[in-house]
N, C-alpha and C. Protein backbone atom coordinates (compact mmCIF):
# COMPACT_ATOMS: atom_id res chain seq x y z
N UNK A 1 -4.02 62.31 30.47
CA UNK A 1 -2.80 61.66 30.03
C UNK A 1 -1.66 61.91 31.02
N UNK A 2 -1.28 63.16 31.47
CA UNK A 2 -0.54 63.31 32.60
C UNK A 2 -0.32 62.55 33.71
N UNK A 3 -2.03 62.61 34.17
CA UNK A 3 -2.03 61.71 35.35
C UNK A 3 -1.49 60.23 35.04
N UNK A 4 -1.75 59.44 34.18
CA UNK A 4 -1.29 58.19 33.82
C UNK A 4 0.49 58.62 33.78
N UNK A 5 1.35 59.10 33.36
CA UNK A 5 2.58 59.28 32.98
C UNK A 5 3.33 59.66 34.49
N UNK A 6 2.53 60.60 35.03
CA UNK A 6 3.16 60.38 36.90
C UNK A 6 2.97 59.44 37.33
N UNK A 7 1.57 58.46 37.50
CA UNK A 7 1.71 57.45 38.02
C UNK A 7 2.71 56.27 38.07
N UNK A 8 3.09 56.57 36.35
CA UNK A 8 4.18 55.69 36.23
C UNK A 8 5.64 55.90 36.09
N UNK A 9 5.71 56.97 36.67
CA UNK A 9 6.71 57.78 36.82
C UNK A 9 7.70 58.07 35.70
N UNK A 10 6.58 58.64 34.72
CA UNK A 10 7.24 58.54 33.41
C UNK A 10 7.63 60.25 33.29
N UNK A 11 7.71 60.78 31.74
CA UNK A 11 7.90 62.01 31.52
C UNK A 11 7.31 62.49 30.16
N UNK A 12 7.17 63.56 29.74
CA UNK A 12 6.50 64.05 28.75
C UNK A 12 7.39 64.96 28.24
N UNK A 13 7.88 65.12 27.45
CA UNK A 13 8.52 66.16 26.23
C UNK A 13 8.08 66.60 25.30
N UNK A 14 7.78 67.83 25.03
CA UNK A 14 6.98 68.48 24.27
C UNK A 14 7.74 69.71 23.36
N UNK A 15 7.95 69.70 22.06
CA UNK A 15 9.16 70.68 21.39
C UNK A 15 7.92 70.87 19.88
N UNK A 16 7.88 72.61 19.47
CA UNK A 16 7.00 72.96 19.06
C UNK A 16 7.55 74.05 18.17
N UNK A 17 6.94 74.24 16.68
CA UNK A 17 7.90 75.32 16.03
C UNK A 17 6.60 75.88 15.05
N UNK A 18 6.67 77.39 15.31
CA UNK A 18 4.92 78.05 14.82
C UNK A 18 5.33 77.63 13.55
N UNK A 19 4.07 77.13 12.74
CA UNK A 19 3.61 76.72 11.86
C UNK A 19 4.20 74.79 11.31
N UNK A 20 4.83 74.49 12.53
CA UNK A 20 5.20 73.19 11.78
C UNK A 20 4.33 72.44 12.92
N UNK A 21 3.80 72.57 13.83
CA UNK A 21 3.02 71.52 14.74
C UNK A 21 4.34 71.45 15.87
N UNK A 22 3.86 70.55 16.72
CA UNK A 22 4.30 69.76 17.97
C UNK A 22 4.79 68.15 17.95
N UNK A 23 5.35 68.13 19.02
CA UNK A 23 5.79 66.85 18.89
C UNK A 23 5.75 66.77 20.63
N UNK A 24 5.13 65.55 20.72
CA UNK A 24 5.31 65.16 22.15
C UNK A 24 6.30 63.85 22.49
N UNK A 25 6.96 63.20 23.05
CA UNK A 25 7.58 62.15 23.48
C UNK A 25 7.19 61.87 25.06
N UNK A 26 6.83 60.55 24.75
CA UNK A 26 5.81 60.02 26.42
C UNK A 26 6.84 58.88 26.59
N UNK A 27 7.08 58.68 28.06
CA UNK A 27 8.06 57.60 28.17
C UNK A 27 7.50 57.44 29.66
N UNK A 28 7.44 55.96 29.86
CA UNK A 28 7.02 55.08 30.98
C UNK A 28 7.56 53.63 31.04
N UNK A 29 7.95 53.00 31.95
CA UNK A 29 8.27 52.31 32.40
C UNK A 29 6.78 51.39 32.83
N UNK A 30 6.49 50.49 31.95
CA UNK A 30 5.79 49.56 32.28
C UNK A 30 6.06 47.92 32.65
N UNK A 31 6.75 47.62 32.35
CA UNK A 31 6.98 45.86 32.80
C UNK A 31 8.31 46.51 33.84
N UNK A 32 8.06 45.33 34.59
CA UNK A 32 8.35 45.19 36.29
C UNK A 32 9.60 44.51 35.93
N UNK A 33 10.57 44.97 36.47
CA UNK A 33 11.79 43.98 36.43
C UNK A 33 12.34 43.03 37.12
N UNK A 34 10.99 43.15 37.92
CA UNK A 34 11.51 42.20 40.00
C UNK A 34 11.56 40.90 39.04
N UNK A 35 11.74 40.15 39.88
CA UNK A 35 11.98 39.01 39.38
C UNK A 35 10.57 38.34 39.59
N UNK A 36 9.84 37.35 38.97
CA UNK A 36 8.90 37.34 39.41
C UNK A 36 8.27 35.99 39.76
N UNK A 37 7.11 35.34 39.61
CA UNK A 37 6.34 34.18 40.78
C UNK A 37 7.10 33.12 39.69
N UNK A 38 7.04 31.95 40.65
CA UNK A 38 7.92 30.68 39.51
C UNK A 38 6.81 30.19 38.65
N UNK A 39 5.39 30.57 38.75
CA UNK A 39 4.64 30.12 37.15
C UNK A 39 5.14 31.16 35.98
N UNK A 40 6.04 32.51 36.56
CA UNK A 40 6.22 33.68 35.45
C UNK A 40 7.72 33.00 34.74
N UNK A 41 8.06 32.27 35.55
CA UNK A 41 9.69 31.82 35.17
C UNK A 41 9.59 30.48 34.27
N UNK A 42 8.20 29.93 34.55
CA UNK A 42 8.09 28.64 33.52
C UNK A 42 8.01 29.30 32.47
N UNK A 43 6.69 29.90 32.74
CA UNK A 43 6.79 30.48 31.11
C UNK A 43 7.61 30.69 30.06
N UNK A 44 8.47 31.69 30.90
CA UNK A 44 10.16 32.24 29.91
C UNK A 44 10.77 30.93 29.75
N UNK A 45 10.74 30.05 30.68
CA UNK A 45 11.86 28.87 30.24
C UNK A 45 11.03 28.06 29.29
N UNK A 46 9.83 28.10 29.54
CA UNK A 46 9.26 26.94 28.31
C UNK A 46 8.77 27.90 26.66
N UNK A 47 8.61 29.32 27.14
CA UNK A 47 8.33 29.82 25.60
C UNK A 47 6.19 28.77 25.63
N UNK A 48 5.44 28.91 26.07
CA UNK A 48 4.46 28.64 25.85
C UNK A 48 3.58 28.91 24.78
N UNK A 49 3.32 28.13 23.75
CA UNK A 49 2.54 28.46 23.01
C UNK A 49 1.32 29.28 23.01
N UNK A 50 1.33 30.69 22.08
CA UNK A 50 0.51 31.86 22.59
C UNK A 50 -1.30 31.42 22.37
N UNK A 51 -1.55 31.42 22.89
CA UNK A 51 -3.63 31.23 22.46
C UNK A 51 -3.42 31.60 21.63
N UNK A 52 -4.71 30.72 20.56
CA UNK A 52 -4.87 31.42 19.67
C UNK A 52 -6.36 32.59 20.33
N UNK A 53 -6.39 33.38 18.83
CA UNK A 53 -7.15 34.76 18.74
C UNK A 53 -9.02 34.01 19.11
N UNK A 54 -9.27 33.03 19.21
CA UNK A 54 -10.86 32.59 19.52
C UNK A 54 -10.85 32.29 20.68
N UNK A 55 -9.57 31.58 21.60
CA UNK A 55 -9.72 31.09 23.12
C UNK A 55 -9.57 32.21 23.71
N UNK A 56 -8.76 33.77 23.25
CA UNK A 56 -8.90 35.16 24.23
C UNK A 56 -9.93 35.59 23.96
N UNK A 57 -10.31 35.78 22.86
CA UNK A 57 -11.73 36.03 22.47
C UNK A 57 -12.86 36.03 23.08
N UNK A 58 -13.28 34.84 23.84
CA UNK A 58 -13.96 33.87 24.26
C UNK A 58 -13.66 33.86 25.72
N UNK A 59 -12.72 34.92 25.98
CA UNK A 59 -12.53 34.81 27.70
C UNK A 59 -12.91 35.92 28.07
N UNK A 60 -13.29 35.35 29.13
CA UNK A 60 -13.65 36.73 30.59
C UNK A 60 -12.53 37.01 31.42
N UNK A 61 -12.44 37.97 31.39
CA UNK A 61 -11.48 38.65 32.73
C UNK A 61 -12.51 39.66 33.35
N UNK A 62 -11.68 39.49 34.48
CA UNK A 62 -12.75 40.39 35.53
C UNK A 62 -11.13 41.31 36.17
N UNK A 63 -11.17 42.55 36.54
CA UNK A 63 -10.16 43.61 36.54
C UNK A 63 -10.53 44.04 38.24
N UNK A 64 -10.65 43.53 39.49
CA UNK A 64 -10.88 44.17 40.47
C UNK A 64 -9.72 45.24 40.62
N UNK A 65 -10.08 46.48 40.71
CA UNK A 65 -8.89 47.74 41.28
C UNK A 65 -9.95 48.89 40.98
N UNK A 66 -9.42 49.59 42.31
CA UNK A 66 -10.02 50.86 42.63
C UNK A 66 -9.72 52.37 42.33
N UNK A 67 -8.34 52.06 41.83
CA UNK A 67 -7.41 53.27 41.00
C UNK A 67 -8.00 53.45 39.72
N UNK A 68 -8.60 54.21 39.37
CA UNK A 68 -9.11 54.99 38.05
C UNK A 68 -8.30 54.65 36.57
N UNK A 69 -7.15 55.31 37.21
CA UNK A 69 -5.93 55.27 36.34
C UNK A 69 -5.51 53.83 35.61
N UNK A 70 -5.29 53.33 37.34
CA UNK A 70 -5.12 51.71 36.29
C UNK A 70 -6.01 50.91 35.86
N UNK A 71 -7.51 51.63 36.72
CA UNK A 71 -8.51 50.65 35.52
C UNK A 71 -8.41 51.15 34.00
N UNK A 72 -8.30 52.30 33.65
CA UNK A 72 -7.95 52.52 32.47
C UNK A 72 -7.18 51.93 31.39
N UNK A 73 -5.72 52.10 32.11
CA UNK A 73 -4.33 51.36 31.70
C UNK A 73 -4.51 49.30 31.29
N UNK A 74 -5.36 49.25 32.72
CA UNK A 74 -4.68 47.63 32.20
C UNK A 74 -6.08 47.22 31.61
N UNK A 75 -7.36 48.26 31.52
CA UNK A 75 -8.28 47.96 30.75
C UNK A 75 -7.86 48.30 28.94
N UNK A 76 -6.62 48.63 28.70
CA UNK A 76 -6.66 48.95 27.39
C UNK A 76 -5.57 47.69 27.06
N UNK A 77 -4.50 47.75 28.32
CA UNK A 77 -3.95 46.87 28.02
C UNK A 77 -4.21 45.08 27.69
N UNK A 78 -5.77 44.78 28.23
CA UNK A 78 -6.22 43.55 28.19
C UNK A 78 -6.80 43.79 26.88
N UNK A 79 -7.87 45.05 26.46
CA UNK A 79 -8.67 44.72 25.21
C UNK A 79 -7.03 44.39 23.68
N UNK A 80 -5.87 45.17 24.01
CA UNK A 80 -4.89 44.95 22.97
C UNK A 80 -4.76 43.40 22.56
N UNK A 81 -4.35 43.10 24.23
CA UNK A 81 -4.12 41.44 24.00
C UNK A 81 -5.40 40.72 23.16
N UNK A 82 -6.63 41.19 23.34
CA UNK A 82 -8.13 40.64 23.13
C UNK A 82 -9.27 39.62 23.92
N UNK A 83 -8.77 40.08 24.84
CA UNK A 83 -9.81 39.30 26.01
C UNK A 83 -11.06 40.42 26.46
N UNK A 84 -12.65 39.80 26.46
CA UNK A 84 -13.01 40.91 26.99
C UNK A 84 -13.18 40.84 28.74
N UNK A 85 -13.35 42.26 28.63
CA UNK A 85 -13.05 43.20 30.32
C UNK A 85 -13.55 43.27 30.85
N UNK A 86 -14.15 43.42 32.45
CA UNK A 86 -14.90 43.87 32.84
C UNK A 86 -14.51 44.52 34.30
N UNK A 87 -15.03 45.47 34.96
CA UNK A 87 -14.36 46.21 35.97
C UNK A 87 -15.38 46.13 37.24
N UNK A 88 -14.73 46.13 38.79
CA UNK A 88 -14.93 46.06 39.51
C UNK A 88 -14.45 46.95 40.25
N UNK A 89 -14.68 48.05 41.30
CA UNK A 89 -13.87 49.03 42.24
C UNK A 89 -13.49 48.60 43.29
N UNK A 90 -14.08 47.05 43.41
CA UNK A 90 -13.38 47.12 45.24
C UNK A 90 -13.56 45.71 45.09
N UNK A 91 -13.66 44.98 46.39
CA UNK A 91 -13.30 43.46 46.14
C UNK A 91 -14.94 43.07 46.41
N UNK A 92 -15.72 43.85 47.21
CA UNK A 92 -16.77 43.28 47.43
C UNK A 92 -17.60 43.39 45.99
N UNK A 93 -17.56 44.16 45.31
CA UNK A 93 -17.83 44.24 43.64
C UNK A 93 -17.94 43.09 43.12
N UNK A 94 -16.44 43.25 43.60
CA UNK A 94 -15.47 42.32 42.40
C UNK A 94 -16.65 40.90 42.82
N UNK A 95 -16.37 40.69 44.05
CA UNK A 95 -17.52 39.46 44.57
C UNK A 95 -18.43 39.45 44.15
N UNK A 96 -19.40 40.20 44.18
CA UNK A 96 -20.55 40.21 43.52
C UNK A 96 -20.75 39.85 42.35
N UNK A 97 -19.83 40.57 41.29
CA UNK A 97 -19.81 40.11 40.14
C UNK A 97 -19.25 38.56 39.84
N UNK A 98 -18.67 37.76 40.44
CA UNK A 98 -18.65 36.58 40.77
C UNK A 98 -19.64 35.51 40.66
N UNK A 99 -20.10 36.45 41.92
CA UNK A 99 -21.58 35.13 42.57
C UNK A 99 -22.34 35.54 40.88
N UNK A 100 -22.79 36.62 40.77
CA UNK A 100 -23.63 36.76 39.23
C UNK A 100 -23.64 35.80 38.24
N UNK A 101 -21.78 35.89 37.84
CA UNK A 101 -21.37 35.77 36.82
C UNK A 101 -21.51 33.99 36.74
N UNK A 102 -21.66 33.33 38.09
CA UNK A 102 -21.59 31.80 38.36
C UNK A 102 -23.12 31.44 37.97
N UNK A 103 -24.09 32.65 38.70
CA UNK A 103 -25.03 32.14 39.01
C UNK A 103 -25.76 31.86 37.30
N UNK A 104 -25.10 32.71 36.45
CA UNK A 104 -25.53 32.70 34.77
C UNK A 104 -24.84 31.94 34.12
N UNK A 105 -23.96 30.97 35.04
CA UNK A 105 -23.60 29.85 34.47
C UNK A 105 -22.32 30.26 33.32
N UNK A 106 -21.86 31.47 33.55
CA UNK A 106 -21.02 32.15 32.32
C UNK A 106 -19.79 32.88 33.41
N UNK A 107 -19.22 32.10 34.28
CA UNK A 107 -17.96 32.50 35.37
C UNK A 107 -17.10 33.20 34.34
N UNK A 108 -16.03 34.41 35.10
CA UNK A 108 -15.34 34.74 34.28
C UNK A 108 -13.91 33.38 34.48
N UNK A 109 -12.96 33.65 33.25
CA UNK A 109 -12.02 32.56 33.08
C UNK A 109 -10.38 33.23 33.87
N UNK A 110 -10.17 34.12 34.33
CA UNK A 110 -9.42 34.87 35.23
C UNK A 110 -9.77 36.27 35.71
N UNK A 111 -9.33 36.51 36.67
CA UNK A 111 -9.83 37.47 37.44
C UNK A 111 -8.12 38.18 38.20
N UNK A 112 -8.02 39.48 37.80
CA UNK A 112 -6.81 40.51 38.34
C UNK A 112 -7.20 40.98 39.42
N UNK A 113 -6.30 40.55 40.59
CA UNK A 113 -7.20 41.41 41.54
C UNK A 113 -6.59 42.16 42.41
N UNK A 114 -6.81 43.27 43.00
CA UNK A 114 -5.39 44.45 42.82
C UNK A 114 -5.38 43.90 44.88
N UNK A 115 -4.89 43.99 45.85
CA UNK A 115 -4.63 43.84 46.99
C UNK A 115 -5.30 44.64 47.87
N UNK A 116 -4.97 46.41 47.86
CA UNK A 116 -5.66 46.96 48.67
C UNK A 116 -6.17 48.01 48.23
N UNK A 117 -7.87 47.60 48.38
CA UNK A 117 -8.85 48.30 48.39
C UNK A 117 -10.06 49.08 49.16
N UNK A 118 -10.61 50.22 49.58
CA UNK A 118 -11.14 49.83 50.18
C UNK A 118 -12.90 49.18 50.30
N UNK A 119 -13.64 49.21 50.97
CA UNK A 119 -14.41 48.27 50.98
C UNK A 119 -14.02 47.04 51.79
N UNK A 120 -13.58 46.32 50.55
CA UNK A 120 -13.56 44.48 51.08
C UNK A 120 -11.64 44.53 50.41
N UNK A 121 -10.92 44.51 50.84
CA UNK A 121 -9.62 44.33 50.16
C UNK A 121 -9.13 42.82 49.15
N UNK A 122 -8.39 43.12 48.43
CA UNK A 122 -8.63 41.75 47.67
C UNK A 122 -7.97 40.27 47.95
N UNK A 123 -7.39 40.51 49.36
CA UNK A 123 -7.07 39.28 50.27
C UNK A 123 -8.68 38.48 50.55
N UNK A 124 -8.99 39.34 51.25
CA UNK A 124 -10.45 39.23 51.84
C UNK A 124 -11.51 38.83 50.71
N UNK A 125 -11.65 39.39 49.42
CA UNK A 125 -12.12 38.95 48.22
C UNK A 125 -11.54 37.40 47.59
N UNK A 126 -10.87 37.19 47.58
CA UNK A 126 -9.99 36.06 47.12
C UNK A 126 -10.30 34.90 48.25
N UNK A 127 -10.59 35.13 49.49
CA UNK A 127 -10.58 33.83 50.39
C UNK A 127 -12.62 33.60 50.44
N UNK A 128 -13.17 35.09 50.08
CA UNK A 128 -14.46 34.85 49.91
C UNK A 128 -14.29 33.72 48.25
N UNK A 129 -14.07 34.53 47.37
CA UNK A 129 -14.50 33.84 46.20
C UNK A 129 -13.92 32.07 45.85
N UNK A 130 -12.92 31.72 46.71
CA UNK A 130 -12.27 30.42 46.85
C UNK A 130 -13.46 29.37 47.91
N UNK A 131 -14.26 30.31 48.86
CA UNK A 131 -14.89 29.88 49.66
C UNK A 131 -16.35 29.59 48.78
N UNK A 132 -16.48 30.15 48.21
CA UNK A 132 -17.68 29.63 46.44
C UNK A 132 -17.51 28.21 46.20
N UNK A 133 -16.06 27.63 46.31
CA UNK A 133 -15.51 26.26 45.27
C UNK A 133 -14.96 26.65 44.27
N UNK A 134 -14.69 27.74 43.67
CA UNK A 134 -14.63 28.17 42.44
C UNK A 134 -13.11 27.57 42.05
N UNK A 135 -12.39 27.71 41.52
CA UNK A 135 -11.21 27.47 40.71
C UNK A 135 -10.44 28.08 39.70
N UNK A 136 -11.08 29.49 39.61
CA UNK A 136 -11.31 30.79 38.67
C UNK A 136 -9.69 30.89 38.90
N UNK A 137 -8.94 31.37 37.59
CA UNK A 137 -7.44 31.77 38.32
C UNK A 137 -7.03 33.30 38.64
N UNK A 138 -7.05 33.64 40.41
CA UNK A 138 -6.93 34.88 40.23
C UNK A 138 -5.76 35.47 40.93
N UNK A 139 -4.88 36.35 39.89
CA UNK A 139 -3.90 36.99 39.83
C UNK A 139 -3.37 37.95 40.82
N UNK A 140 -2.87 38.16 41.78
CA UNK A 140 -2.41 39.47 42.64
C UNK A 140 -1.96 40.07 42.01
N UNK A 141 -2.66 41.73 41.68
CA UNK A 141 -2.08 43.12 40.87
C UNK A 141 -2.11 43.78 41.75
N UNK A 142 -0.39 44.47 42.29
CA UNK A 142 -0.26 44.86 43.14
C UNK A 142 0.86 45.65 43.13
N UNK A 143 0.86 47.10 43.62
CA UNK A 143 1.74 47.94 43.63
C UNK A 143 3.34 47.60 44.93
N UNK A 144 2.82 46.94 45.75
CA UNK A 144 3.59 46.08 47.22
C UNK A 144 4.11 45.01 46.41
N UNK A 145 6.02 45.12 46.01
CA UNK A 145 6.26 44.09 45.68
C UNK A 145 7.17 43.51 46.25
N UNK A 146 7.13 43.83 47.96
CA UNK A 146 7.51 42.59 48.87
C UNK A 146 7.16 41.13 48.83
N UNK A 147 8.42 40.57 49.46
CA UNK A 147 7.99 38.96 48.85
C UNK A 147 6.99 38.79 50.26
N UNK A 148 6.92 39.22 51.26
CA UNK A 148 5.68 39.02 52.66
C UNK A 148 4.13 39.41 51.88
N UNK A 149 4.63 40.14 50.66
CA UNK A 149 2.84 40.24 50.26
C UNK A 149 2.83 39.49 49.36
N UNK A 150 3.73 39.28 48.42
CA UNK A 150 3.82 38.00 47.46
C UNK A 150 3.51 36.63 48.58
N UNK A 151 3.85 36.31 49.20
CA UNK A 151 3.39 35.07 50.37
C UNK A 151 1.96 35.16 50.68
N UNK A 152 1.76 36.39 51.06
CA UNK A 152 0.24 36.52 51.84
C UNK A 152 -0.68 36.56 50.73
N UNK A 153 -0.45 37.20 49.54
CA UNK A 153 -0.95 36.94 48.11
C UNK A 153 -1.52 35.25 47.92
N UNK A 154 -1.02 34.64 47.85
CA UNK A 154 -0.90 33.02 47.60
C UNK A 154 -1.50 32.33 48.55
N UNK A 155 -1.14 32.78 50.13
CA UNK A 155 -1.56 31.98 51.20
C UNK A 155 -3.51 32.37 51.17
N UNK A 156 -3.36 33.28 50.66
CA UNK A 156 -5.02 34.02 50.49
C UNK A 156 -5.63 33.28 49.16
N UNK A 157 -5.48 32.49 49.03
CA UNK A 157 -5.44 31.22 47.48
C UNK A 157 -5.77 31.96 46.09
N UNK A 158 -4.66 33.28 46.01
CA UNK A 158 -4.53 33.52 44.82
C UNK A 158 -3.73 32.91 43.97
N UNK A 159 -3.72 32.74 42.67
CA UNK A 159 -2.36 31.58 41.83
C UNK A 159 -1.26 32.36 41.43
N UNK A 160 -1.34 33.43 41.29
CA UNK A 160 0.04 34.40 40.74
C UNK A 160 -0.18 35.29 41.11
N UNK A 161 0.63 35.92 41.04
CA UNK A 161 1.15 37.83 41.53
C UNK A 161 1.88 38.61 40.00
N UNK A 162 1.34 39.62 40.50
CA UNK A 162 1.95 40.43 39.17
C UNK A 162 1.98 41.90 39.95
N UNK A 163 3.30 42.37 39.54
CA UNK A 163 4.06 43.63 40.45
C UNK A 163 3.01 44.60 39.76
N UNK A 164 3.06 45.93 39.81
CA UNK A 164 2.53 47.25 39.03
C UNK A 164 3.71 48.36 39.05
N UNK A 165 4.09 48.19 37.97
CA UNK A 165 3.03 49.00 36.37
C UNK A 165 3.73 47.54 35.92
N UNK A 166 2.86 47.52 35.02
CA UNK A 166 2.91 46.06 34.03
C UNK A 166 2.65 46.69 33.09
N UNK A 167 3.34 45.84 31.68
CA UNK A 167 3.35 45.54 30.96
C UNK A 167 2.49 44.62 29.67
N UNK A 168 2.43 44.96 28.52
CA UNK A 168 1.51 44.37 27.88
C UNK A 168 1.82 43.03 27.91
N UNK A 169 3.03 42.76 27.73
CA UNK A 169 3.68 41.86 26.91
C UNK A 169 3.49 40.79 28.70
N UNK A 170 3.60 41.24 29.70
CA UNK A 170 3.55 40.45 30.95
C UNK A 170 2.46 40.04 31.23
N UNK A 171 1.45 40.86 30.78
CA UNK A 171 0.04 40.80 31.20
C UNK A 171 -0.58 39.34 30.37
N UNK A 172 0.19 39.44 29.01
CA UNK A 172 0.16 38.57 27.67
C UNK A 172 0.57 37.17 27.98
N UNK A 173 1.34 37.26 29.04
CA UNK A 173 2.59 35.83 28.94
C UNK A 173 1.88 35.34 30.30
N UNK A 174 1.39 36.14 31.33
CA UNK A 174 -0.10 35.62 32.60
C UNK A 174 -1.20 35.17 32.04
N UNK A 175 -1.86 35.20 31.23
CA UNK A 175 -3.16 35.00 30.73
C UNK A 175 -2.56 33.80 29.71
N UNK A 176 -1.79 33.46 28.74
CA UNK A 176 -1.04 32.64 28.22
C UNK A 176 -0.99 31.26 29.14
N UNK A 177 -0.38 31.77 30.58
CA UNK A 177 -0.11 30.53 31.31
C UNK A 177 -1.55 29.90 32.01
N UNK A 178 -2.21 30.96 32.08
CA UNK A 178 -3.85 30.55 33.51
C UNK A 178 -4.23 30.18 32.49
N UNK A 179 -4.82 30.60 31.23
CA UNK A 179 -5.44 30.23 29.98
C UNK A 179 -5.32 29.16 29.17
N UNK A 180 -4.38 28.29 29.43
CA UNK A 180 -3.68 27.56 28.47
C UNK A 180 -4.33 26.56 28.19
N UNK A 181 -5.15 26.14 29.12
CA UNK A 181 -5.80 24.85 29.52
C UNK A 181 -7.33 24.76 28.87
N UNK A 182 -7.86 26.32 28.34
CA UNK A 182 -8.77 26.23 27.13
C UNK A 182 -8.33 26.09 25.82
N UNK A 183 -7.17 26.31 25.89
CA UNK A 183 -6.63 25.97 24.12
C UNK A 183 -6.82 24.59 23.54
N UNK A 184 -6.72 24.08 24.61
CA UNK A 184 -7.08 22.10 24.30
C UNK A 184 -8.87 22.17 23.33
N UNK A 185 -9.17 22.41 23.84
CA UNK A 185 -10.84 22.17 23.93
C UNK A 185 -10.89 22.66 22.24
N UNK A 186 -9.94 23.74 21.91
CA UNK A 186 -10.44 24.24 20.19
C UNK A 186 -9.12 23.26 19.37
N UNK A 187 -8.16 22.58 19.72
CA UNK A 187 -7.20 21.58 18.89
C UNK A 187 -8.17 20.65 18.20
N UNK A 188 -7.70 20.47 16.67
CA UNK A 188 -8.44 19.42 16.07
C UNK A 188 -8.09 17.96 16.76
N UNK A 189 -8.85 16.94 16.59
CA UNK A 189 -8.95 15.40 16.69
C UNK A 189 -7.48 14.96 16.24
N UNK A 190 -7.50 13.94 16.70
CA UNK A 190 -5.93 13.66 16.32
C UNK A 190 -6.61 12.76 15.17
């Protein structure tokens, strides 16, 4: 638990009185305040109607990142929202699990994919898995929140960027926007 609370450069308070128990207070800073990619700014301006609970359900995410910590973090933070997870350590993984996941005819429906890894980095992952045909929407999760890596992010044909440490509620309102376009498919007949 520590390690997660430095990472995010949070703090821990801990106040204790014999025979009454403990009390801890954990405080972190998770949603990013940069300003962020203009599909994150539609969102807020349009208020997008949230999926319902069977189209997250029913989705794949794939989590490429090599940090322990935040596979942890944004692996708890995706099962909250309710999408299921799946993890990758590096980009050539992450690839692999790709080609698999196509070849079973069951692609995942977005894919997080953290920037630098090592192995195959997730520039280098992202121009492989675009080089498939695929159309998968995948996200830059990335601790570098220069706008030169936000550029090189995109120019590497990822569709959005998302700063680190994130947030549930950000992570919620990304998957909302890439996702949106299965919500059609469960609307009744007019």
């Amino acid at each position: 638990m520590s390690n997660i609370v430095e990472h995010y450069d949070g703090n821990v308070e801990v106040s204790s009185a014999v025979g009454e128990g403990a009390r801890f207070i954990v405080t972190m800073t998770l949603d990013c305040a940069n300003a962020g990619t203009l599909k994150e700014k539609i969102i807020a301006d349009n208020n997008t109607a949230p999926l319902c609970k069977r189209v997250l359900s029913e989705s794949r995410v794939l989590v490429v990142e090599d940090n322990e910590i935040n596979q942890i973090v944004i692996k708890e933070q995706l099962k909250e929202i309710g999408v299921s997870v799946e993890l990758a350590n590096n980009g050539a993984l992450g690839l692999a699990k790709v080609k698999s996941a196509i070849a079973r005819k069951k692609p995942y429906d977005l894919i997080f994919m953290d920037c630098h890894m090592p192995v195959m980095d997730g520039l280098t992952a992202t121009k492989e898995i675009r080089a498939l045909g695929e159309k998968i929407p995948i996200i830059a999760l990335t601790a570098n929140a220069l706008s030169g890596e936000k550029e090189k992010c995109l120019r590497a044909g990822m569709d959005d960027f998302i700063s680190k440490p994130v947030g549930v509620s950000r992570l919620g309102d990304c998957i909302n926007y890439h996702l949106s376009y299965k919500q059609e498919r469960f609307k009744d007949p007019a």
